[in-house]
Protein backbone atom coordinates (compact mmCIF):
# COMPACT_ATOMS: atom_id res chain seq x y z
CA UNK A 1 -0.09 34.88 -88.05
CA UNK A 2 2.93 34.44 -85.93
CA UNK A 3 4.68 31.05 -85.67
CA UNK A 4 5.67 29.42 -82.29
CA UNK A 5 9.41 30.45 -83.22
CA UNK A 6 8.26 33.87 -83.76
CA UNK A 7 6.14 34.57 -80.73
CA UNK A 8 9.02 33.20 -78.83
CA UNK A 9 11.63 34.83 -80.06
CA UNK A 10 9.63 37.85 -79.40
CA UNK A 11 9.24 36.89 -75.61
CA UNK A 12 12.86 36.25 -75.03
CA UNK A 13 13.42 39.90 -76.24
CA UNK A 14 11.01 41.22 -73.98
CA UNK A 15 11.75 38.88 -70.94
CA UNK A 16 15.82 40.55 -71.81
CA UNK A 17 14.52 43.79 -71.40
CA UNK A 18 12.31 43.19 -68.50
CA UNK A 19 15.26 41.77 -66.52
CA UNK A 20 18.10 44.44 -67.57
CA UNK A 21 15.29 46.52 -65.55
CA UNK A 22 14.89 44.72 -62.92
CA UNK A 23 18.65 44.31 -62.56
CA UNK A 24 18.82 48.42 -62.57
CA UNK A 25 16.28 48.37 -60.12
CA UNK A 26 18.09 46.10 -57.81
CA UNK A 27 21.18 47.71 -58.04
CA UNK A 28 19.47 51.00 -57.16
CA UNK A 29 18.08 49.72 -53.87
CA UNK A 30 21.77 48.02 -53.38
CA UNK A 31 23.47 51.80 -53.67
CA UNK A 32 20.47 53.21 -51.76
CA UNK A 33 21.29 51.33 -48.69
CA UNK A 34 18.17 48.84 -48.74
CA UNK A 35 18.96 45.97 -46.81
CA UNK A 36 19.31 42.21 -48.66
CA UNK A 37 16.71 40.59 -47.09
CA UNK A 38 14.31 43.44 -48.28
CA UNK A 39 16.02 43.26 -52.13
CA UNK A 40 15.53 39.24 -52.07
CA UNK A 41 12.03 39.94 -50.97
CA UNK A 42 11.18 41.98 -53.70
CA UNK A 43 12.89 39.79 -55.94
CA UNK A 44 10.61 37.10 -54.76
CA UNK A 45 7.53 39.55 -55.68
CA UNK A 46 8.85 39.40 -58.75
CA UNK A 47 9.89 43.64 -59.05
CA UNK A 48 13.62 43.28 -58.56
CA UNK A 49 16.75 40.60 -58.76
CA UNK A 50 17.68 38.64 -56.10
CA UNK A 51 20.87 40.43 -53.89
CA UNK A 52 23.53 37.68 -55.98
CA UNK A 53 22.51 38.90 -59.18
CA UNK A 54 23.33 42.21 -58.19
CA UNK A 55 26.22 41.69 -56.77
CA UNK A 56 27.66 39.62 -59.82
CA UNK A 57 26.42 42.34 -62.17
CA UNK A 58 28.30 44.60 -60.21
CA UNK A 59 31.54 42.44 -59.74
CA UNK A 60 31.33 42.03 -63.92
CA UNK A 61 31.13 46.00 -64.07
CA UNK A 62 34.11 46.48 -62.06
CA UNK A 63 36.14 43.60 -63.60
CA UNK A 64 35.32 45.15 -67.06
CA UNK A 65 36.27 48.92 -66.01
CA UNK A 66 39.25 47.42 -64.40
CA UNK A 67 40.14 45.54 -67.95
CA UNK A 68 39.88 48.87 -70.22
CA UNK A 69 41.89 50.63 -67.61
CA UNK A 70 44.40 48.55 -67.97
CA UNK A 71 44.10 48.38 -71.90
CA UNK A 72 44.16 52.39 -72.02
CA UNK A 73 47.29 52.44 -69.95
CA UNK A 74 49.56 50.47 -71.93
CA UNK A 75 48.27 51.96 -75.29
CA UNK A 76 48.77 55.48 -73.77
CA UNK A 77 51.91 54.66 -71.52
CA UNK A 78 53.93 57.48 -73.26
CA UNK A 79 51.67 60.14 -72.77
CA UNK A 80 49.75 60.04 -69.17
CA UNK A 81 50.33 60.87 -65.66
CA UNK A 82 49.03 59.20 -62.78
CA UNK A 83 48.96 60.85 -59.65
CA UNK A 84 48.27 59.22 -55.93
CA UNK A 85 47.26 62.36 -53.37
CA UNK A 86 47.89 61.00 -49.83
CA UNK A 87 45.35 62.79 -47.20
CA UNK A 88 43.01 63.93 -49.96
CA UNK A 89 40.21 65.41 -47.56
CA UNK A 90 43.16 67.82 -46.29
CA UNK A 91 44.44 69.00 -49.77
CA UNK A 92 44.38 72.42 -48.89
CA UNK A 93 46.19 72.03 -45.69
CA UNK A 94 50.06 72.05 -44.76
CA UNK A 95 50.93 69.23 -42.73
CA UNK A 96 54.42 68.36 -42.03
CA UNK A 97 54.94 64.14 -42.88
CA UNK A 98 55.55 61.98 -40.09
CA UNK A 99 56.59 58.64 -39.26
CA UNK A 100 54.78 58.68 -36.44
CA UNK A 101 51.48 59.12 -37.67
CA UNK A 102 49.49 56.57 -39.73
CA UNK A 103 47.26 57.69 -42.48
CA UNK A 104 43.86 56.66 -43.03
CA UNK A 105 43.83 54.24 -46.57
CA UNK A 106 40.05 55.79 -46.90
CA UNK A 107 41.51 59.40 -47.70
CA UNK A 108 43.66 58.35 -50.94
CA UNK A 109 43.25 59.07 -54.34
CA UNK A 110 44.55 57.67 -57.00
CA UNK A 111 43.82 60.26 -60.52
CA UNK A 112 44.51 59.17 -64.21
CA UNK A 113 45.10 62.26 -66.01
CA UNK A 114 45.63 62.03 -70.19
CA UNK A 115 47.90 65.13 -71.63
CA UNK A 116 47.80 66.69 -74.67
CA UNK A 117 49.90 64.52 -77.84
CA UNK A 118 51.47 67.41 -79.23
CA UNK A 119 53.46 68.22 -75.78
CA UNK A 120 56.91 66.82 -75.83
CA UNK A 121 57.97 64.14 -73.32
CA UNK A 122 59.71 65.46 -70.64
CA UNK A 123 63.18 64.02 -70.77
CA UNK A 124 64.47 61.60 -68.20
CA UNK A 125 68.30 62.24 -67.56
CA UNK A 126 70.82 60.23 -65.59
């Protein structure tokens, strides 16, 4: 027979589970557009998370991927190349720069690009 320690050690497990999906599911209607009210209403149904819980899932996500970025930059500093492409929907078109014109921040790219060990630095000289 299962002890009051077991049987609630065995709900806790579940209950985890049973929120991770919730969490998923509340995160999908976040990226689908769904509106906040209509996430904290489901939450209140009891289907989904309420809209905070999302969002701090999602701000622990980013602060994480932002972390092992960082981490695999300075262990790989030698060996990487990091490019920034200005005007990336227009990659295939000449332009001519100008001062005059201001680009739009939302067309930027920023690409992380890991090369091969065995090819030799290229040699900085002054």
């Amino acid at each position: 027979m299962l002890e009051k320690a077991d049987a609630d050690l065995i709900a806790s497990i579940n209950n985890k589970y049973i929120n991770g999906i919730k969490v998923e599911i509340g995160s999908y209607l976040q990226t689908s557009g769904v509106s906040a009210t209509s996430i904290d209403t489901l939450a209140n149904l009891g289907l989904s998370v309420l809209r905070k819980t999302v969002d701090r899932k999602k701000k622990i996500i980013s602060d994480e991927h932002e972390q092992s970025v960082d981490n695999y930059c300075l262990q790989n500093m030698e060996k990487i190349f990091i490019l920034n492409i200005d005007d990336y929907h227009n990659i295939h078109c000449r332009t001519k720069p100008s001062l005059l014109k201001i680009h739009n921040i939302f067309h930027f790219v920023t690409i992380l690009l890991n090369s091969n060990s065995n090819i030799p630095r290229i040699q900085i000289i002054f």
